[in-house]
N, C-alpha and C. Protein backbone atom coordinates (compact mmCIF):
# COMPACT_ATOMS: atom_id res chain seq x y z
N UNK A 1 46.31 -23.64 -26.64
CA UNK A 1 45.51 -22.66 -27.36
C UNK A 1 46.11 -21.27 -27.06
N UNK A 2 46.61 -20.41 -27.99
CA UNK A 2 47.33 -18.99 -27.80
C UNK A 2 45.77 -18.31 -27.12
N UNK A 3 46.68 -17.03 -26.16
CA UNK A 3 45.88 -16.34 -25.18
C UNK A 3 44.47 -15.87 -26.42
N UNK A 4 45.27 -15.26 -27.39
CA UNK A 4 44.01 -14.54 -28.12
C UNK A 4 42.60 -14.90 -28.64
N UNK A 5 42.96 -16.43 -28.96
CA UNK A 5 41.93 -17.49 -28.82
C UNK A 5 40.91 -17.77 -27.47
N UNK A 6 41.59 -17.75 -26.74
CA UNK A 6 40.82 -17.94 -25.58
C UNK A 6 40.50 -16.51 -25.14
N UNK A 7 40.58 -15.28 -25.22
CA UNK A 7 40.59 -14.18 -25.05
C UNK A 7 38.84 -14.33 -25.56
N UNK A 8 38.93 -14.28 -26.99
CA UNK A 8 37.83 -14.35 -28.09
C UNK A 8 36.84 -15.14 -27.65
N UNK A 9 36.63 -16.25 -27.08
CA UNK A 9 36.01 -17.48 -26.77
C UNK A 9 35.27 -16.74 -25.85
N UNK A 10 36.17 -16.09 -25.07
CA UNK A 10 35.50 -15.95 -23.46
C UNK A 10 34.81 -14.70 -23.67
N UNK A 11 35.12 -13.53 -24.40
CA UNK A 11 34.17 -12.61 -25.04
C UNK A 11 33.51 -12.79 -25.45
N UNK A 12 33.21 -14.26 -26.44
CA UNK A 12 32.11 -14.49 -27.26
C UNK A 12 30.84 -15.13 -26.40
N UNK A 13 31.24 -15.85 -25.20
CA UNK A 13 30.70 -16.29 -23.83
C UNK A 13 29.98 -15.36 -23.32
N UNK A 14 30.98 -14.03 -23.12
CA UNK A 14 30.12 -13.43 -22.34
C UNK A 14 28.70 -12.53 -22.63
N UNK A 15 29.24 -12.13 -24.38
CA UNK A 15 28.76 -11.37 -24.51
C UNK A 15 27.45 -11.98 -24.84
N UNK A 16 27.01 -13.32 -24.98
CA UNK A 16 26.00 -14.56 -25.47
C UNK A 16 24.88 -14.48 -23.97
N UNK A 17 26.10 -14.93 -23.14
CA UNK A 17 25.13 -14.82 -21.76
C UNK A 17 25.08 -13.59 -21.10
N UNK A 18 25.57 -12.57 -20.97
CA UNK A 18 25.03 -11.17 -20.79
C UNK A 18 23.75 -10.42 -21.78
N UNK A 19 23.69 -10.55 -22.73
CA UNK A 19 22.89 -10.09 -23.60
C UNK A 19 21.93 -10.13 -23.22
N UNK A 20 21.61 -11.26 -22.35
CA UNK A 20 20.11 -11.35 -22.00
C UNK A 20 19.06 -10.16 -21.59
N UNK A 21 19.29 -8.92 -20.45
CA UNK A 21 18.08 -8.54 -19.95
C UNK A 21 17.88 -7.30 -21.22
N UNK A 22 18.34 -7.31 -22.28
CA UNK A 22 17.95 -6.14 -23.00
C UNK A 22 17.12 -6.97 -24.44
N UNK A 23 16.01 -6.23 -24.37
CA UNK A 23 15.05 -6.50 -25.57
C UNK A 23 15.70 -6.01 -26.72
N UNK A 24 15.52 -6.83 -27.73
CA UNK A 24 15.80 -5.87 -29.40
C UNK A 24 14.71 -5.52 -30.16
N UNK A 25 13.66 -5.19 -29.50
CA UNK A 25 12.38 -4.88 -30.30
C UNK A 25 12.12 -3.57 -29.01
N UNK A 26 12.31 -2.05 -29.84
CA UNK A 26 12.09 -0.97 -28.74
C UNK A 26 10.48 -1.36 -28.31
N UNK A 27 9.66 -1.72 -29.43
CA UNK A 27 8.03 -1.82 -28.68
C UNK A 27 8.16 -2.99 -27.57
N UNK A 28 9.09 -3.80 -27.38
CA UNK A 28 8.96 -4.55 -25.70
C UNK A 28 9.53 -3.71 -24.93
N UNK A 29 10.98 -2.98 -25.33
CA UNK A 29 11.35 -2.12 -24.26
C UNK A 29 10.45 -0.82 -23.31
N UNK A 30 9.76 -0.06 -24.50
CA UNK A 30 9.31 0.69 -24.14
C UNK A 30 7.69 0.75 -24.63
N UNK A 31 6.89 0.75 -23.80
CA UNK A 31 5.66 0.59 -24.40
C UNK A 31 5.05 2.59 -25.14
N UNK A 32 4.34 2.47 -25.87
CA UNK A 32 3.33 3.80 -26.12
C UNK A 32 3.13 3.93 -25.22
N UNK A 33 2.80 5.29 -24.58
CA UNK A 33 1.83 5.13 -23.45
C UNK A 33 0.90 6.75 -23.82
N UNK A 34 -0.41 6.55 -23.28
CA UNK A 34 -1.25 7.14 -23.97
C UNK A 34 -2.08 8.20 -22.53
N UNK A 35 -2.82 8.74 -23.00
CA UNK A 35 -3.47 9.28 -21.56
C UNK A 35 -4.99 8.60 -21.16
N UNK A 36 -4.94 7.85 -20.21
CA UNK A 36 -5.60 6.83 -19.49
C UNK A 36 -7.17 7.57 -19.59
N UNK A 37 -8.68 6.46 -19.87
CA UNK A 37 -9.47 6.70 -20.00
C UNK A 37 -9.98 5.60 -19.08
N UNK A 38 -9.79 4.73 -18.28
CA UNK A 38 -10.26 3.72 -17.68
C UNK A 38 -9.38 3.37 -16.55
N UNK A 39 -9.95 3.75 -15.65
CA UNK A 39 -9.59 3.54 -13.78
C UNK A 39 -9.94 2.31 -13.33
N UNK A 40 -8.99 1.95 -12.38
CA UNK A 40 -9.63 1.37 -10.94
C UNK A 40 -9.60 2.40 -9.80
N UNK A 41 -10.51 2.77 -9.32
CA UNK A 41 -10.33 3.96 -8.23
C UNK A 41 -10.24 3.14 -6.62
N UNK A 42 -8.93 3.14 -6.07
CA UNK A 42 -8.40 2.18 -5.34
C UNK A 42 -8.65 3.26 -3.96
N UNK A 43 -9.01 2.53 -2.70
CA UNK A 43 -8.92 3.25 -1.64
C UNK A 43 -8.96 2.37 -0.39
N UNK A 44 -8.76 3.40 0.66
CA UNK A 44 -8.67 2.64 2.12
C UNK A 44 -7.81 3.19 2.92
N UNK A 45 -7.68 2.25 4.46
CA UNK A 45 -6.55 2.86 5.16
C UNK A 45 -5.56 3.10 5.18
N UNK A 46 -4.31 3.67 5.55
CA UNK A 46 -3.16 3.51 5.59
C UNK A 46 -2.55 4.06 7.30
N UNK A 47 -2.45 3.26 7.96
CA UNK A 47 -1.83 3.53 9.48
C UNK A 47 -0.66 3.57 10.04
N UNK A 48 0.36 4.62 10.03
CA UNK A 48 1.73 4.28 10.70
C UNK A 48 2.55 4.25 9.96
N UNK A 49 2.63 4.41 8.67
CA UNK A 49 3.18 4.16 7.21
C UNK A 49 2.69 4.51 6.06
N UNK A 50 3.72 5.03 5.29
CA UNK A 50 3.95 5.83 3.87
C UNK A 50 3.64 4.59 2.63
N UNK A 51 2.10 4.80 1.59
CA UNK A 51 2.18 3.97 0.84
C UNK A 51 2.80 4.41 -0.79
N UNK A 52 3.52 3.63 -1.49
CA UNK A 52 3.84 3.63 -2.80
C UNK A 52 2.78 2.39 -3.70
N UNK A 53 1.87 3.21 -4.65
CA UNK A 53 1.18 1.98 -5.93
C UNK A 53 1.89 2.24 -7.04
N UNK A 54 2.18 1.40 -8.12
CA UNK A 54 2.02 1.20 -9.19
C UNK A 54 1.24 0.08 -9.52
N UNK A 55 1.16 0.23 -10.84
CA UNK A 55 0.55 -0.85 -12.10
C UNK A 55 1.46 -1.47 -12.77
N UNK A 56 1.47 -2.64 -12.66
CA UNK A 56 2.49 -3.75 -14.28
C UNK A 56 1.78 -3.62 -14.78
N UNK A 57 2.66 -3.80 -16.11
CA UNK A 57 1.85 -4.41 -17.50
C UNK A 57 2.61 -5.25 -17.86
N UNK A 58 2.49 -6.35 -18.92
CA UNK A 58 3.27 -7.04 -19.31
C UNK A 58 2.70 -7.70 -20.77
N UNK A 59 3.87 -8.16 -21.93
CA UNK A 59 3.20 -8.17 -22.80
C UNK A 59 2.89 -9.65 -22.92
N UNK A 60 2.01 -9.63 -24.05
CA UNK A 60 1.26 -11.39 -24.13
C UNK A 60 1.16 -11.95 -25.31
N UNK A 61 2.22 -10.73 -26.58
CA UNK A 61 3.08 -11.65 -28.03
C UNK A 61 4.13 -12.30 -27.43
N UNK A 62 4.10 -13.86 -27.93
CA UNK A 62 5.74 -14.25 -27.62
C UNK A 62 6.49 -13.22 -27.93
N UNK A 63 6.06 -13.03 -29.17
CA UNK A 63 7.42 -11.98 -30.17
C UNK A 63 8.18 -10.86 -29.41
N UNK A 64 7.31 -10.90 -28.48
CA UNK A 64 7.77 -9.58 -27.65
C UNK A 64 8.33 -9.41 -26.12
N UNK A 65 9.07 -11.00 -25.94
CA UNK A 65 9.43 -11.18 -24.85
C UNK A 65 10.68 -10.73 -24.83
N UNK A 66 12.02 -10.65 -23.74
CA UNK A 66 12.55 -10.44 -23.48
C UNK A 66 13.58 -11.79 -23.04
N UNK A 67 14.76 -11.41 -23.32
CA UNK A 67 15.60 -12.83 -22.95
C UNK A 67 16.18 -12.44 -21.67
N UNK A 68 16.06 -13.74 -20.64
CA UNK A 68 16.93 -13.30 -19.65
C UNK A 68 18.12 -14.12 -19.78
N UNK A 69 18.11 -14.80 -20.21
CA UNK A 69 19.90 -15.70 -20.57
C UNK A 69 19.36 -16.47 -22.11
N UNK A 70 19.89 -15.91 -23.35
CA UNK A 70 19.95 -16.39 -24.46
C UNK A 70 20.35 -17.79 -24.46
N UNK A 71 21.73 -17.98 -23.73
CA UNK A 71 22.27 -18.92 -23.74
C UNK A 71 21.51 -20.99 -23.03
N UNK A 72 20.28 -19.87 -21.97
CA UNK A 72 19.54 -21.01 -21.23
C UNK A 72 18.23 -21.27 -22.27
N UNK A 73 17.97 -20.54 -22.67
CA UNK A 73 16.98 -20.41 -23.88
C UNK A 73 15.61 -19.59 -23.27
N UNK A 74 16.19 -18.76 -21.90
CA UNK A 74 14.73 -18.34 -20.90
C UNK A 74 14.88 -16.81 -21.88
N UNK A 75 13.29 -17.11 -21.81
CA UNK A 75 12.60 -15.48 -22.07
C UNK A 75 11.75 -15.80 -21.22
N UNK A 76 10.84 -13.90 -21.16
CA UNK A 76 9.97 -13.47 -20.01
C UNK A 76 8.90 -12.48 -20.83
N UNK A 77 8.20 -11.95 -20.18
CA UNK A 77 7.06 -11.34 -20.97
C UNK A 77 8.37 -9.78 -20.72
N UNK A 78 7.88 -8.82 -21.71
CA UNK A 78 8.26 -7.74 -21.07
C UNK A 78 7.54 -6.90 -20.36
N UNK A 79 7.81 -6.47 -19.34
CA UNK A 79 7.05 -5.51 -18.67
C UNK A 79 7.15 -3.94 -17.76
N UNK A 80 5.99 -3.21 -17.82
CA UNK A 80 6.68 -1.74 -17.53
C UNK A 80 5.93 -1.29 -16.42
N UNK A 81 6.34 -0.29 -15.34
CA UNK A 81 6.03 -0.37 -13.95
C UNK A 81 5.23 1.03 -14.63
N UNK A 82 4.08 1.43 -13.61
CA UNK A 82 3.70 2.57 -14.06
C UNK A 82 3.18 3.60 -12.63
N UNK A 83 3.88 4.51 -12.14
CA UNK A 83 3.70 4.71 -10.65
C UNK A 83 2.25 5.29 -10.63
N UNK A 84 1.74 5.56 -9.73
CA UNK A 84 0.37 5.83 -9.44
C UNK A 84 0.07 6.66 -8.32
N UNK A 85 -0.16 8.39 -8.36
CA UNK A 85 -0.16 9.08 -7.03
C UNK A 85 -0.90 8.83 -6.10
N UNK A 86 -0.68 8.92 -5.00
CA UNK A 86 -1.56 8.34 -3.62
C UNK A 86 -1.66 9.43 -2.78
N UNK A 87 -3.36 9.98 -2.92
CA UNK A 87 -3.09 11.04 -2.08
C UNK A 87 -4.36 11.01 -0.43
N UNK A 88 -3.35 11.10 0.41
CA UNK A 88 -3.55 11.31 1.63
C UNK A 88 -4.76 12.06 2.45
N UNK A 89 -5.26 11.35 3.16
CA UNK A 89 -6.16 12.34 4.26
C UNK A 89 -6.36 11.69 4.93
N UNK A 90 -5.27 11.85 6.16
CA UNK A 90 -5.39 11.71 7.77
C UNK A 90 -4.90 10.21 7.49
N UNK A 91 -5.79 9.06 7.61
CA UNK A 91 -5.34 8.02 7.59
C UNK A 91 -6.25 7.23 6.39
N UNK A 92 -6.92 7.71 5.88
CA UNK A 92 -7.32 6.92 4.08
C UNK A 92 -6.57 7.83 3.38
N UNK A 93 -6.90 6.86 2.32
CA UNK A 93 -5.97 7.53 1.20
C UNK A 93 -6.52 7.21 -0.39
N UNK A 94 -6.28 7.41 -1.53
CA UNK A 94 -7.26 7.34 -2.16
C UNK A 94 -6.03 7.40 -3.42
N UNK A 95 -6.17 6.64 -4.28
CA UNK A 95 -5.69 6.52 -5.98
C UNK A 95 -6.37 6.19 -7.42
N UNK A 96 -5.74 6.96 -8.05
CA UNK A 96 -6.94 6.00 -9.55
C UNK A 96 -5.58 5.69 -10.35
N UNK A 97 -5.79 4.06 -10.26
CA UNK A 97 -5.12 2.99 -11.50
C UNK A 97 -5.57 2.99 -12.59
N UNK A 98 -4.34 3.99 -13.63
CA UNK A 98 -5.12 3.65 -15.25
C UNK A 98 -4.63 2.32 -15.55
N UNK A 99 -5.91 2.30 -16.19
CA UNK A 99 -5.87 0.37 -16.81
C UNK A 99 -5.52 0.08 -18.57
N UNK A 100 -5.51 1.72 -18.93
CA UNK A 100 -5.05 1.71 -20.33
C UNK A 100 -4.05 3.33 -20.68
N UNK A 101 -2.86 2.80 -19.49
CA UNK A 101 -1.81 3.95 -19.97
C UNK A 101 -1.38 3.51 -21.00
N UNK A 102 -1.39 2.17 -21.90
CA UNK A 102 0.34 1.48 -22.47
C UNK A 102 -1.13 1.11 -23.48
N UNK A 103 -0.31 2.08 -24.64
CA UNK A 103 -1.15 1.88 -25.65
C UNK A 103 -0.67 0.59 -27.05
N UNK A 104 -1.66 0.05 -27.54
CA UNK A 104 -1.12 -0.78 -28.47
C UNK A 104 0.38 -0.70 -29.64
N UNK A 105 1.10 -1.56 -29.12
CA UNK A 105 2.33 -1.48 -29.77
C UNK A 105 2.39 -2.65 -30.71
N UNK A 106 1.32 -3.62 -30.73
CA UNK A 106 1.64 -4.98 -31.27
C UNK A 106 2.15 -6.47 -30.22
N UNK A 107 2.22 -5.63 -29.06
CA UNK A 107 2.95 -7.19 -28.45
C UNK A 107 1.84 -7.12 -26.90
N UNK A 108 0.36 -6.74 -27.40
CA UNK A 108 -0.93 -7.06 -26.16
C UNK A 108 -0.31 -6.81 -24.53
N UNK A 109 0.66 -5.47 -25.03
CA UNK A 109 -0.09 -5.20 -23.16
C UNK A 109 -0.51 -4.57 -22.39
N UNK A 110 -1.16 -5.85 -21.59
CA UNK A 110 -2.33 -5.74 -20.49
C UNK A 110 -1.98 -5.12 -18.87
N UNK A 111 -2.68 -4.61 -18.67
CA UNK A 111 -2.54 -4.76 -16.75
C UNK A 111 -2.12 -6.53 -16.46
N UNK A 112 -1.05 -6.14 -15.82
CA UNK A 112 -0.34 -7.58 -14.94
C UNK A 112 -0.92 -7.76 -13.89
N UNK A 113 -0.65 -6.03 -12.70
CA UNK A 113 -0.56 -6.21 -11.05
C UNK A 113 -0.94 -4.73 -11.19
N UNK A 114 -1.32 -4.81 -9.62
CA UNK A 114 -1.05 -4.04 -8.01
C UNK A 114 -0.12 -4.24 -7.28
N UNK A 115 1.05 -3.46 -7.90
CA UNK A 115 2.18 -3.56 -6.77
C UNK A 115 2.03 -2.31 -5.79
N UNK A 116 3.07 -2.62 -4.52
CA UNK A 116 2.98 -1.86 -3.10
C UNK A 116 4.49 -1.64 -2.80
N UNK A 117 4.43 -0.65 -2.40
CA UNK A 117 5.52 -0.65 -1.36
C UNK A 117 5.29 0.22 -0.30
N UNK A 118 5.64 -0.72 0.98
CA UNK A 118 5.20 0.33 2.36
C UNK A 118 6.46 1.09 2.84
N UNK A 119 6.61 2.12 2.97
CA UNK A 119 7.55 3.07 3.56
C UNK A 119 7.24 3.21 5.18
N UNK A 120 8.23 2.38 5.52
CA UNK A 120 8.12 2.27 7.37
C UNK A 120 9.72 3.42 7.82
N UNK A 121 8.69 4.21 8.53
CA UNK A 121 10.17 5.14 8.91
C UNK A 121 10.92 5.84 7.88
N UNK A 122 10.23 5.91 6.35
CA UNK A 122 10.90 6.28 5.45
C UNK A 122 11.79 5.49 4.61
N UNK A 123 11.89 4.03 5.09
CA UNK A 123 12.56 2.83 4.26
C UNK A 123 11.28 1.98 3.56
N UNK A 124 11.81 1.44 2.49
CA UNK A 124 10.73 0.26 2.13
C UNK A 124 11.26 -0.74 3.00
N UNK A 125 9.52 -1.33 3.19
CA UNK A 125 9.97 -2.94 3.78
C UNK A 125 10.57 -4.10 3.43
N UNK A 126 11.23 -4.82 4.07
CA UNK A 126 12.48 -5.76 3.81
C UNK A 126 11.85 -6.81 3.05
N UNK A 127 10.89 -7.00 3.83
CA UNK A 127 9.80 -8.60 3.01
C UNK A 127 8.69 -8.48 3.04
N UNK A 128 7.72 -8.85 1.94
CA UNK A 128 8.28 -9.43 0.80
C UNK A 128 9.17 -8.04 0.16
N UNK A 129 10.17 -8.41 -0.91
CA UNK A 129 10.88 -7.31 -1.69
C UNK A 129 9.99 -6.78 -2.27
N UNK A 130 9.93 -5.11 -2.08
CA UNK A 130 9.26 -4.67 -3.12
C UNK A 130 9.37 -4.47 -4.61
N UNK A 131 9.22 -3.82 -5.87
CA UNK A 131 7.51 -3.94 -5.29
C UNK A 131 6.90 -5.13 -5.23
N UNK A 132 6.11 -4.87 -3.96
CA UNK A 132 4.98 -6.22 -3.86
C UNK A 132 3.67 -6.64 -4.39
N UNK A 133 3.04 -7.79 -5.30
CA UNK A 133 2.00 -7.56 -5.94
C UNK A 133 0.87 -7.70 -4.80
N UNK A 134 0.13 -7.35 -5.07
CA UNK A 134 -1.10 -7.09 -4.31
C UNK A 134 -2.47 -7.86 -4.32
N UNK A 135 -2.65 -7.43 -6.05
CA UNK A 135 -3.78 -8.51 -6.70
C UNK A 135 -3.45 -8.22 -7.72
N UNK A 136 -3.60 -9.45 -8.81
CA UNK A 136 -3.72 -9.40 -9.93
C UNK A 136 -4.51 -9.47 -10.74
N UNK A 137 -4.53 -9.18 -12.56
CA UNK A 137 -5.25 -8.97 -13.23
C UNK A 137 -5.82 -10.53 -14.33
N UNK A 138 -6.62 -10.63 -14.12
CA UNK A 138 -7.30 -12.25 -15.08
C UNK A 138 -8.50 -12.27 -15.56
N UNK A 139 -8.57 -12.12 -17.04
CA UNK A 139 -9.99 -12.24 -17.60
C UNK A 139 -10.65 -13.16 -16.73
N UNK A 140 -12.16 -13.49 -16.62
CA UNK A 140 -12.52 -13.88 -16.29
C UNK A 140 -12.69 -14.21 -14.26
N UNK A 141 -11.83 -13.10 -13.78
CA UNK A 141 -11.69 -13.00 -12.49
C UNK A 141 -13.07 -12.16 -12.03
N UNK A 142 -13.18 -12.04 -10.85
CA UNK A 142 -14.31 -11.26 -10.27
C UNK A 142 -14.38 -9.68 -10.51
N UNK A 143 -15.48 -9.41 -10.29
CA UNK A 143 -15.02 -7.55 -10.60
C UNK A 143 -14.85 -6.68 -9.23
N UNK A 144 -14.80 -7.42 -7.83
CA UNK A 144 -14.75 -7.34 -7.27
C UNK A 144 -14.32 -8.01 -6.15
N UNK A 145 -13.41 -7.60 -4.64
CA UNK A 145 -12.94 -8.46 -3.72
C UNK A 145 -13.36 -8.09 -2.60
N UNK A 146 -13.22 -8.62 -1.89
CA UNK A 146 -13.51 -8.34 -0.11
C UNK A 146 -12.11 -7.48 0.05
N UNK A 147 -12.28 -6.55 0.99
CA UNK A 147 -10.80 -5.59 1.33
C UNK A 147 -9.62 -6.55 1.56
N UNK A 148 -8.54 -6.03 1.10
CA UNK A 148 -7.43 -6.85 1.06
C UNK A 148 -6.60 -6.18 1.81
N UNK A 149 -6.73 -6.45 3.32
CA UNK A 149 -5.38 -5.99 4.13
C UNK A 149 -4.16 -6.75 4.24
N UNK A 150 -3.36 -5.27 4.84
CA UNK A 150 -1.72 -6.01 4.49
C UNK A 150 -1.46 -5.01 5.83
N UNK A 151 -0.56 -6.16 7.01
CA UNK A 151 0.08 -5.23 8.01
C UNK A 151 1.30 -5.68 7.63
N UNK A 152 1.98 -4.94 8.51
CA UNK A 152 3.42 -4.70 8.56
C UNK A 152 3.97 -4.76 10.17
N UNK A 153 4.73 -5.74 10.33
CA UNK A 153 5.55 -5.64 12.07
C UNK A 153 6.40 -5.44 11.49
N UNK A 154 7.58 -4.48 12.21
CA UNK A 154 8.82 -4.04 12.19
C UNK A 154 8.50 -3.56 10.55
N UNK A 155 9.50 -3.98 9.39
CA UNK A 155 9.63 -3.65 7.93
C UNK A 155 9.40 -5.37 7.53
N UNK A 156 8.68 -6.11 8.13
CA UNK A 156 8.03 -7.11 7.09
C UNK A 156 6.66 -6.96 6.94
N UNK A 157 5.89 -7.45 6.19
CA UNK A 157 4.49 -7.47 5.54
C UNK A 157 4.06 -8.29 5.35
N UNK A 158 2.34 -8.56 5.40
CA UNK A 158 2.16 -9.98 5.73
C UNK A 158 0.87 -9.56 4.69
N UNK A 159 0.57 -10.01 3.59
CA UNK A 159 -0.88 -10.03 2.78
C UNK A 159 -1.86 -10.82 3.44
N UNK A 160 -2.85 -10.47 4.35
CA UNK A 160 -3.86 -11.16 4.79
C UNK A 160 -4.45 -12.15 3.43
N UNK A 161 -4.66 -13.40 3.82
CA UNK A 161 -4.60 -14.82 2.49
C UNK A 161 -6.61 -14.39 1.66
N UNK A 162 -5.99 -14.94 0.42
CA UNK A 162 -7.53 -14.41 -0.25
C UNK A 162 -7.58 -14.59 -1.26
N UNK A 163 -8.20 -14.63 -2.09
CA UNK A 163 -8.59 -14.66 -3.64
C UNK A 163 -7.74 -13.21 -4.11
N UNK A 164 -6.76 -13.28 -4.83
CA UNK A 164 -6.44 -12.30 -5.14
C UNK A 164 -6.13 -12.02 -6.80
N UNK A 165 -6.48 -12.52 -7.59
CA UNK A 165 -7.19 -12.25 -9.07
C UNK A 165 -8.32 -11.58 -9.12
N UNK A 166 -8.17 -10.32 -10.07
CA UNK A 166 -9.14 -9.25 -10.12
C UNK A 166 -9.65 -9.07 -11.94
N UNK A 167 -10.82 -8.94 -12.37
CA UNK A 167 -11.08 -8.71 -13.49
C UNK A 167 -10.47 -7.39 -14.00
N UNK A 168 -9.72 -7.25 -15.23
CA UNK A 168 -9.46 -5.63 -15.89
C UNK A 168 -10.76 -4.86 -15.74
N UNK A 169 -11.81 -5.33 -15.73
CA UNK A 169 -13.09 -4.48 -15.98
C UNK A 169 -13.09 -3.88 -14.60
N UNK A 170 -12.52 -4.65 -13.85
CA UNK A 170 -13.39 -4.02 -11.72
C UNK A 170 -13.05 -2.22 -12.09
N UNK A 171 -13.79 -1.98 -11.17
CA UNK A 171 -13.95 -0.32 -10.87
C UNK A 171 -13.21 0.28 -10.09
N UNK A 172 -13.57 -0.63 -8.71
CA UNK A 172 -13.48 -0.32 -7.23
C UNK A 172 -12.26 -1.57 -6.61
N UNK A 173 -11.61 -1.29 -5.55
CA UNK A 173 -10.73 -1.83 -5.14
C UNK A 173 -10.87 -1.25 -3.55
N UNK A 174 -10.64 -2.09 -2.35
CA UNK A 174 -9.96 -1.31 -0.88
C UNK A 174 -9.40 -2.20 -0.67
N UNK A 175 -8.14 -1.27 -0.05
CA UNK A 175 -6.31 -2.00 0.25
C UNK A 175 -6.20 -1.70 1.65
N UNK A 176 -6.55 -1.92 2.48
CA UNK A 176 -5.62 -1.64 3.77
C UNK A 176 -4.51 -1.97 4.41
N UNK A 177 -3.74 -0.80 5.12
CA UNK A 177 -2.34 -1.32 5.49
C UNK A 177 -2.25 -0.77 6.63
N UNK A 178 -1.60 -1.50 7.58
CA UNK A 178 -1.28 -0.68 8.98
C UNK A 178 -0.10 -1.90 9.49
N UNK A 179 0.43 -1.01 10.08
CA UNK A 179 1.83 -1.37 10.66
C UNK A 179 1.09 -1.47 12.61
N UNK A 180 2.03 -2.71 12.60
CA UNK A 180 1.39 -3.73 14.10
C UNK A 180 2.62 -3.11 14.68
């Protein structure tokens, strides 16, 4: 087979199985996003360590998934991180999660998660990789949890074990974190 043939083949390869992490529909890439009318007002300790929240969303049209290898036939929901300020006093700390930044685009999306990341010494922690989910979002979940602590030895993290599906409707949320 002349080089140029196989040249072509292997371009046509790659460019089949690379293609994957980019959406062709901008409404999966990038959601609307709107100015938030509905909180979770999240709070609690934080001891010894710097916290980072965001919010997932993710969408829930097939139409609007994302391929991660065309070639394997895998798609994924698409989804968009949304950071969330955390502001400080002494050792609580206090945030409000909008639950409707990502306004309707056609491809339903919802709150996913509560992701974390703990800043030990000014690094994120090694494990789990951040960001880490926290609790997640499920019709029909509770509107409420018992506090959900999370320590940290050295830069790993350990989610104290629990029911951790939360209704979109909940209000209220407490996260505690302290480094052992």
């Amino acid at each position: 087979m002349p080089r140029t043939c196989i040249a072509v083949l292997l371009l046509v390869f790659v460019s089949i199985c690379c293609e994957g992490g980019v959406p062709k529909d901008k409404a999966a890439r990038t959601p609307a996003l709107r100015e938030p009318t509905k909180f979770l007002d999240v709070s609690g300790t934080v001891a010894g360590l710097d916290l980072q929240l965001e919010i997932e969303y993710q969408t829930h049209d097939p139409k609007c998934r994302v391929a991660l290898s065309r070639l394997e036939g895998a798609y994924s929901p698409a989804t968009y991180h949304h950071a969330v300020p955390v502001v400080r006093d002494g050792n609580r700390y206090t945030a409000k999660v909008p639950l409707d930044v990502v306004g309707e685009t056609g491809c339903g999306w919802a709150p996913f998660a509560i992701n974390y990341i703990a800043l030990i010494d000014g690094k994120p922690q090694k494990q789990p990789v951040p960001p880490t989910p926290l609790v997640w979002f499920r019709e029909g979940a509770p509107e409420s949890l018992p506090p959900v602590r999370t320590e940290c030895r050295g830069r790993i993290c350990a989610i104290a074990p629990g029911e951790g599906f939360l209704s979109p409707g909940a209000r209220r949320l407490e996260l505690d974190f302290a480094r052992r």
